[in-house]
Protein backbone atom coordinates (compact mmCIF):
# COMPACT_ATOMS: atom_id res chain seq x y z
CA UNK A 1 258.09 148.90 -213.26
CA UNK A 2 258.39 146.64 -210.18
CA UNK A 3 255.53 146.89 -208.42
CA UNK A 4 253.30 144.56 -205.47
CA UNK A 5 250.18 143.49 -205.80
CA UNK A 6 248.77 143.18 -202.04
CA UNK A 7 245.20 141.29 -201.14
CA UNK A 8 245.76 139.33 -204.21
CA UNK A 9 242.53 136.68 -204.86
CA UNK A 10 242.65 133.36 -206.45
CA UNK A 11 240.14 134.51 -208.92
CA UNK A 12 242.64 137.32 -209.61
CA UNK A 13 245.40 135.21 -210.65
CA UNK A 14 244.59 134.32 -214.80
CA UNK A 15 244.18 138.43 -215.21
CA UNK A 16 247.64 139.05 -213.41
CA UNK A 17 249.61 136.90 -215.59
CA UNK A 18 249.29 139.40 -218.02
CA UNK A 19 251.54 142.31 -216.09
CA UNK A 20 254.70 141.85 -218.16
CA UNK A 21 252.17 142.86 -221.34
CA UNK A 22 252.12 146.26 -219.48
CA UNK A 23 255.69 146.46 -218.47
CA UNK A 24 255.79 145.27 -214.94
CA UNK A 25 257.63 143.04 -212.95
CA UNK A 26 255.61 141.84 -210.06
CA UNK A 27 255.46 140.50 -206.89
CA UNK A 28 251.62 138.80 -205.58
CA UNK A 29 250.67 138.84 -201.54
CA UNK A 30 247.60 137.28 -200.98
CA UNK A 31 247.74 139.15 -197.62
CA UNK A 32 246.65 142.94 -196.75
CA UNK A 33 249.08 145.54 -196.76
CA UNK A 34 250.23 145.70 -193.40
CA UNK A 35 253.42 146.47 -190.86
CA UNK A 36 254.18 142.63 -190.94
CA UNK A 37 254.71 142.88 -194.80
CA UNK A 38 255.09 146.34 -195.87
CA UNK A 39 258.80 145.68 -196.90
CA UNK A 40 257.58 143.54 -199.73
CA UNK A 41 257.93 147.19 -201.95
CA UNK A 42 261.79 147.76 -201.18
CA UNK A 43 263.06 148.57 -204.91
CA UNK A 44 259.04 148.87 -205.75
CA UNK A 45 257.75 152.33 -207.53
CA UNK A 46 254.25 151.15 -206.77
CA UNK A 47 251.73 148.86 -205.34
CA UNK A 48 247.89 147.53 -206.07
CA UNK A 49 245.56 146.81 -203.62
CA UNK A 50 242.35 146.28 -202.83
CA UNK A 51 239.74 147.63 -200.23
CA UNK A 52 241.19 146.14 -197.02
CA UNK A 53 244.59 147.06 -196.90
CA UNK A 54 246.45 149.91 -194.49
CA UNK A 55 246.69 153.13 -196.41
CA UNK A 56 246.16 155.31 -193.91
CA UNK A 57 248.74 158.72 -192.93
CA UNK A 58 251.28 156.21 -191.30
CA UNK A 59 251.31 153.38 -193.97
CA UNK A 60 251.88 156.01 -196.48
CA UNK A 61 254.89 157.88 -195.22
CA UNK A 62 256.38 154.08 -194.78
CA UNK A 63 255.74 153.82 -198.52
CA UNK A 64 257.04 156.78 -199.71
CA UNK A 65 259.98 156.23 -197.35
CA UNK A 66 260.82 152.80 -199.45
CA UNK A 67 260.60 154.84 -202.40
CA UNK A 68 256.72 154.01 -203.42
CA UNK A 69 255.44 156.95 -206.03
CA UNK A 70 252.41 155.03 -207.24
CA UNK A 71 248.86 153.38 -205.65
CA UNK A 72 246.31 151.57 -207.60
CA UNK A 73 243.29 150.59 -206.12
CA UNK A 74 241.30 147.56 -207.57
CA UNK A 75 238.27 149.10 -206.15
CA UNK A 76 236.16 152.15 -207.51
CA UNK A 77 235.50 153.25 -204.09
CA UNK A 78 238.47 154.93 -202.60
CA UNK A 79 238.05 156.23 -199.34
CA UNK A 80 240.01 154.15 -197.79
CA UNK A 81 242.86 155.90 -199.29
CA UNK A 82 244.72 158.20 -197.09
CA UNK A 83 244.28 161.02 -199.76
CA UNK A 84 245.92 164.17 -198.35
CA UNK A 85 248.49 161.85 -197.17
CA UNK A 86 249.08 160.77 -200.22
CA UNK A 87 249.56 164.55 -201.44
CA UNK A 88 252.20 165.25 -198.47
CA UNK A 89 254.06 162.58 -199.67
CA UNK A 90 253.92 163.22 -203.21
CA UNK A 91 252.36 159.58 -203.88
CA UNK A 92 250.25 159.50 -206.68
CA UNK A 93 246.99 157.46 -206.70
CA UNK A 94 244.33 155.67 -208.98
CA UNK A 95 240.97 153.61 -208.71
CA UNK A 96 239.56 151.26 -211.30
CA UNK A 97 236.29 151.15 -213.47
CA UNK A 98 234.17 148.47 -214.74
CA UNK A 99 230.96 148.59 -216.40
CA UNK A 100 227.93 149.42 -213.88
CA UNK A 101 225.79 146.70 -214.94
CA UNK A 102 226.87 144.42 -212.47
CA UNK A 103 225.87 146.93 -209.44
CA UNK A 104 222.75 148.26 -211.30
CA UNK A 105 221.39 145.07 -211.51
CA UNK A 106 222.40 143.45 -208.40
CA UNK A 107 220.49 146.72 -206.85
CA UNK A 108 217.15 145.87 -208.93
CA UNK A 109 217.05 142.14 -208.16
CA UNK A 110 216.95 143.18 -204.14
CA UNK A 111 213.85 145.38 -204.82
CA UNK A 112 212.46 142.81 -206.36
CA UNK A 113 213.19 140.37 -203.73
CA UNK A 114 211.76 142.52 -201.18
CA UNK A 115 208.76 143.25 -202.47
CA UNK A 116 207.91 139.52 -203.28
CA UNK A 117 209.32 139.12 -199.47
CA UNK A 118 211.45 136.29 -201.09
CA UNK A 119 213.48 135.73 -198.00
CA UNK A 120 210.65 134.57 -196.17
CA UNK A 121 209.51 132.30 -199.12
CA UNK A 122 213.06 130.43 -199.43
CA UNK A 123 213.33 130.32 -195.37
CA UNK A 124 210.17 128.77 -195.11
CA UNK A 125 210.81 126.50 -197.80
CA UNK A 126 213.78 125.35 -196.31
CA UNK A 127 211.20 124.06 -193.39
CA UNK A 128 208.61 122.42 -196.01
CA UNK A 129 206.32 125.56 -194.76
CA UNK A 130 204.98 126.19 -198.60
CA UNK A 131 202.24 128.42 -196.92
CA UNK A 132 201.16 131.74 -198.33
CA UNK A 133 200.45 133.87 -195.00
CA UNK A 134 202.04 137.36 -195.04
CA UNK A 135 203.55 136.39 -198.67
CA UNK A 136 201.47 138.76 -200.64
CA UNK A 137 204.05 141.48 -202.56
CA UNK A 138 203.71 144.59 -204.05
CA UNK A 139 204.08 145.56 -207.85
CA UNK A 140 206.92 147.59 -209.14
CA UNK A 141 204.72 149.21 -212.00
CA UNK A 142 202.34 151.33 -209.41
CA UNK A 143 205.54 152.29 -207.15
CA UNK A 144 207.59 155.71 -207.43
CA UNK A 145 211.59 154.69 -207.16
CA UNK A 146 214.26 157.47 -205.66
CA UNK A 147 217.57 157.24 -206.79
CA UNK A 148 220.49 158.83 -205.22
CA UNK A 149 223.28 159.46 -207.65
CA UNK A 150 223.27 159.29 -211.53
CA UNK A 151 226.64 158.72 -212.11
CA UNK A 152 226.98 155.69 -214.40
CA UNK A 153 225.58 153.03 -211.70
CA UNK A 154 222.73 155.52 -210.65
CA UNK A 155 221.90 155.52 -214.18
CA UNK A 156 222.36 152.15 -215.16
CA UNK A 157 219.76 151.22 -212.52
CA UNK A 158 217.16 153.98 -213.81
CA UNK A 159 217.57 152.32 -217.63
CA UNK A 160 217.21 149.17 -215.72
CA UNK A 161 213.95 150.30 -214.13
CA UNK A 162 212.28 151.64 -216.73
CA UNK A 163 211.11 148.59 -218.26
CA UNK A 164 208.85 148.01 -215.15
CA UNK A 165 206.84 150.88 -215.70
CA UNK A 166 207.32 152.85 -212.40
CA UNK A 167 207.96 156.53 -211.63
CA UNK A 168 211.73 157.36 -211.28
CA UNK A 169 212.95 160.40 -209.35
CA UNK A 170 216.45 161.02 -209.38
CA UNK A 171 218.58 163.54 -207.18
CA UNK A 172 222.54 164.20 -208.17
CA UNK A 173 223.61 167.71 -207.14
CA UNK A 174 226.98 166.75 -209.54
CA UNK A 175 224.82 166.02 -212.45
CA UNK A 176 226.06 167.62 -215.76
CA UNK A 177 222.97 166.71 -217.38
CA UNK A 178 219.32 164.58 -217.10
CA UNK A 179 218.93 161.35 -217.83
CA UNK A 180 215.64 160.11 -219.83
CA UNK A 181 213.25 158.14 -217.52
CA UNK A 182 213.80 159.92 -214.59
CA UNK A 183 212.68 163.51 -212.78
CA UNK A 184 215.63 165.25 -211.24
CA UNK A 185 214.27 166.58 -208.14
CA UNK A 186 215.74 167.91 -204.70
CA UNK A 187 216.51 165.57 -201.84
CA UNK A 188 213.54 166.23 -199.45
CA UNK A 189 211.06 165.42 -202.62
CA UNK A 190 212.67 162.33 -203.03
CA UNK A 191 212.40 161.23 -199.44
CA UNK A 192 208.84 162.39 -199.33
CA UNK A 193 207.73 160.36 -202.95
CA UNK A 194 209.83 157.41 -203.28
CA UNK A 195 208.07 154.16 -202.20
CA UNK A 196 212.15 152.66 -202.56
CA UNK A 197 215.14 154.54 -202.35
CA UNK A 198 218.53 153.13 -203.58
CA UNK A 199 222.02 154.88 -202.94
CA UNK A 200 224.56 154.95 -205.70
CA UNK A 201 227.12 157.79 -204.17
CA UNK A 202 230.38 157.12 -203.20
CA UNK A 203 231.25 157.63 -199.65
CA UNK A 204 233.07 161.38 -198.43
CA UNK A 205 233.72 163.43 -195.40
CA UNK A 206 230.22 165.37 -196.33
CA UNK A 207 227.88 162.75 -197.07
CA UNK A 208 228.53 160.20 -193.86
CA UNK A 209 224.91 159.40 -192.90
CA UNK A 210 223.28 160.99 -195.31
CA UNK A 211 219.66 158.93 -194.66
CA UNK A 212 219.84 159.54 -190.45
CA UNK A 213 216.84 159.72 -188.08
CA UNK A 214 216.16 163.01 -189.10
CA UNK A 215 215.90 161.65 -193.13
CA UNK A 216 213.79 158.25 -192.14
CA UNK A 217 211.36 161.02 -190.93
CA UNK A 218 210.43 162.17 -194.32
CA UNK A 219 210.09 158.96 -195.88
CA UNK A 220 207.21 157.13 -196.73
CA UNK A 221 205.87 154.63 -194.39
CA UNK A 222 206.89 151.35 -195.34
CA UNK A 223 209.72 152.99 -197.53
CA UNK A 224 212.22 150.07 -199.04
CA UNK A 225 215.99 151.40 -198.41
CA UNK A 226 218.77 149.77 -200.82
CA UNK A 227 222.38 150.36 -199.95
CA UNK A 228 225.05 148.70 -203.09
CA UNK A 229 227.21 151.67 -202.22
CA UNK A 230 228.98 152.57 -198.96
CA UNK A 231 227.42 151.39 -195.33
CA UNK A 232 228.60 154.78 -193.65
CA UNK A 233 226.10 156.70 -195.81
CA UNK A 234 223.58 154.68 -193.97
CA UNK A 235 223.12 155.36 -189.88
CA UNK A 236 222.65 152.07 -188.65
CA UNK A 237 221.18 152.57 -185.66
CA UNK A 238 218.79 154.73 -186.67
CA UNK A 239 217.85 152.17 -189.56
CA UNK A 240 217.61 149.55 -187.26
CA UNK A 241 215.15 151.70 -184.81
CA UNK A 242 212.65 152.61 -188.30
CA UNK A 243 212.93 148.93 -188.70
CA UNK A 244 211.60 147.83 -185.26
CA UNK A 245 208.77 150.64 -185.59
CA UNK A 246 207.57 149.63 -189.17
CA UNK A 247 208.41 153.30 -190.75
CA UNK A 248 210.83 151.39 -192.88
CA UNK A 249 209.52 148.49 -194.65
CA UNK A 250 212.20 146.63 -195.76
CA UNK A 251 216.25 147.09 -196.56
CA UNK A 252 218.38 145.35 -198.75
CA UNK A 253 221.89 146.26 -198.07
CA UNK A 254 224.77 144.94 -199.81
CA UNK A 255 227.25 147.44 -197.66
CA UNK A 256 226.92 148.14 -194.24
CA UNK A 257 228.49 150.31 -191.30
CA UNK A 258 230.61 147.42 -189.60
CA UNK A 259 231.46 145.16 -192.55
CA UNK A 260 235.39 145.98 -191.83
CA UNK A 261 236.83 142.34 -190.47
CA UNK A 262 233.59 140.62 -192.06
CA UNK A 263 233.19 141.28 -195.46
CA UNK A 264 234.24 138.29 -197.74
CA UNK A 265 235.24 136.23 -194.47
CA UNK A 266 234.66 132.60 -193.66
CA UNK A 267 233.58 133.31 -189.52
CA UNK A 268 231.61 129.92 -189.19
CA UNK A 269 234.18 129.05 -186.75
CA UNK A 270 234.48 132.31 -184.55
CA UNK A 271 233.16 134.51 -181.96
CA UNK A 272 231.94 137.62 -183.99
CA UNK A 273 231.50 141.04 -182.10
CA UNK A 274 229.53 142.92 -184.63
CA UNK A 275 226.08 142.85 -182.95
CA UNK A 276 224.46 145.68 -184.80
CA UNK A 277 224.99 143.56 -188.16
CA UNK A 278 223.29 140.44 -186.66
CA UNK A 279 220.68 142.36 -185.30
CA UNK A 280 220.28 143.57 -188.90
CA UNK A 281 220.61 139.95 -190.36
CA UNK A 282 217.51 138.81 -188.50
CA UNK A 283 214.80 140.88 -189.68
CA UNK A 284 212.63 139.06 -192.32
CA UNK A 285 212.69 142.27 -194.38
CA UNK A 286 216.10 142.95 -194.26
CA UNK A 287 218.04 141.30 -196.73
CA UNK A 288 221.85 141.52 -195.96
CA UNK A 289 224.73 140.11 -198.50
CA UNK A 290 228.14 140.09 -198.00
CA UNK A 291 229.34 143.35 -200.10
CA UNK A 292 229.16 141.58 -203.42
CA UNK A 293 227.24 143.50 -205.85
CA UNK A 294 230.12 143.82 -207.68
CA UNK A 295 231.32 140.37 -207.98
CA UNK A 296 231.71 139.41 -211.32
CA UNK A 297 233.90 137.78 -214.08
CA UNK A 298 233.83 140.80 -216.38
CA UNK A 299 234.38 143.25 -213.36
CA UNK A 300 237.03 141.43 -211.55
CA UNK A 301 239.34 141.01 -214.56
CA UNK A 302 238.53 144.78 -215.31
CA UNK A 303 239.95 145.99 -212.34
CA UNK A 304 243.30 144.33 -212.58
CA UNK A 305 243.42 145.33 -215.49
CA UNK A 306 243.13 149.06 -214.43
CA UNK A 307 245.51 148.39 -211.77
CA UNK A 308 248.59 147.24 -214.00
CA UNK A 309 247.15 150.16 -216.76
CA UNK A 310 247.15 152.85 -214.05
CA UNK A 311 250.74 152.17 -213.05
CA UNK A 312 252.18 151.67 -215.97
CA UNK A 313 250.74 154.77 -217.46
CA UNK A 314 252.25 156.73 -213.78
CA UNK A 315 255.17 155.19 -214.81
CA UNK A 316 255.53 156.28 -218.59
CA UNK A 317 254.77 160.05 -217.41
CA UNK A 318 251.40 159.76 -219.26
CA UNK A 319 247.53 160.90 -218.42
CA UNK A 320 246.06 158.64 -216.30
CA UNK A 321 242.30 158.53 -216.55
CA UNK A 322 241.76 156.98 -213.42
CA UNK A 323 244.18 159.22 -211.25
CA UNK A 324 242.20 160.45 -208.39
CA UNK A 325 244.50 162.59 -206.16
CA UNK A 326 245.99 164.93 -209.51
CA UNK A 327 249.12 165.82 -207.06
């Protein structure tokens, strides 16, 4: 199949050498899909992409219209995807999978940073202030930690956990079945008990601010908030007004509302109007990385991976495990 391969990375490159081992002849853009280079697929079935790229309604008819059938995302997260769209135009679509370890882990290490306030520790260090005033951390042993989602991240972090000794609640209205470790319990409970509360959903049309004002309310004071998911499921600016007030005690956010045009950008050098995510940046309990969690040999080369497998399964006419739109 001749396919593109759009918002291609340098660390991408070894993994994508190996598309003529799945039957593809391909053409790399280290750019987004965009207008300005959309007629890269003429005489292309499909494309690969990841999270960045225009596939909304409009960028889809153009692809169908230049005879695209197939999209593979080199992301799990997919909502970026123009799904219906994709339906209308009888474009079929796919996301990847790698191993949750990387996330899961990622998501424990910024608990633990938080509670041992380690930001504040490496700042002042950087200063030769080696002082120990408003250092002194919590223990993760005699805390109760919500977790929202137990697909295989969710429960990834939970087996993660568990060698700490703490209480896990867990709350997945999907669940098909429990996972050891944790109590399932109902969303309100979890609120109400968990001294942290990490997000492992992915983003939809229902679950957009799921933790609002409203949510913060029924949380523990000094609650610690970890986002590795998607930033819409957290209001910002009602995070950012439990911040000011104390209710919430520290968040370490991987993902947040406004990433889009900052997220894995060099912007040393320009004028940057995302205030809310500055604002964020400063607090000494807020620990903000650059939507990374995921950033790992073993996951990057698995998603190419299921982006050449995913099309060249489309193409053969086979099942596709990692179809997502089942037109």
């Amino acid at each position: 199949m001749k396919i593109v391969a759009y918002e291609v990375k340098d660390y991408e490159l070894k993994d994508f050498e190996r598309a003529k081992d799945f039957g593809h002849d391909i053409i790399l853009c280290e750019e987004n899909l965009s207008d300005e280079n959309v007629e890269l697929v003429k005489g292309c079935e499909g494309i690969t992409t990841l999270g960045f790229s225009d596939l909304t309604a409009p960028m889809i008819e153009k692809l169908a219209k230049y005879g695209v059938k197939y999209i593979a995302t080199r992301t799990v997260g997919f909502n970026h995807i123009d799904l219906e769209a994709c339906k209308k135009w009888g474009i079929r679509a796919s996301n990847a999978y790698y191993e949750p370890y990387n996330v899961a882990d990622f998501a424990v290490m910024l608990m633990l940073m938080l509670l041992r306030k380690a930001k504040i520790s490496v700042c002042r260090a950087l200063v030769n202030d080696f002082s120990l005033d408003g250092m002194c951390g919590r223990e993760m042993r005699n805390l109760t930690v919500g977790i929202i989602g137990a697909g295989k991240i969710g429960r990834a972090v939970i087996g993660n956990l568990q060698g700490f000794g703490c209480r896990l609640l867990a709350y997945d209205p999907y669940a098909k079945d429990h996972v050891d470790g944790a109590t399932f319990t109902d969303l309100d409970t979890l609120y109400r008990e968990s001294d942290i509360i990490s997000l492992h959903v992915p983003l939809t049309a229902h679950n957009r601010h799921m933790i609002d004002a409203d949510d913060i309310s029924k949380m523990k004071d000094g609650v610690i908030i970890i986002n590795t998911a998607r930033g819409a499921l957290i209001d910002t600016d009602a995070l950012i007004e439990a911040l000011e007030r104390e209710k919430v005690g520290g968040a370490g956010l991987d993902t947040i509302e406004q990433e889009e045009g900052i997220a894995h950008i060099d912007l040393r050098a320009r004028i940057v109007d995302k205030r809310d995510v500055f604002y964020l940046k400063q607090f000494p309990n807020v620990i903000f990385t650059s939507h990374y969690a995921f950033f790992t040999e073993e996951a990057t080369s698995a998603m190419v991976e299921c982006g050449l497998k995913s099309l060249a399964l489309f193409g053969e006419g086979k099942e596709n495990p990692f179809e997502i739109n089942n037109i």
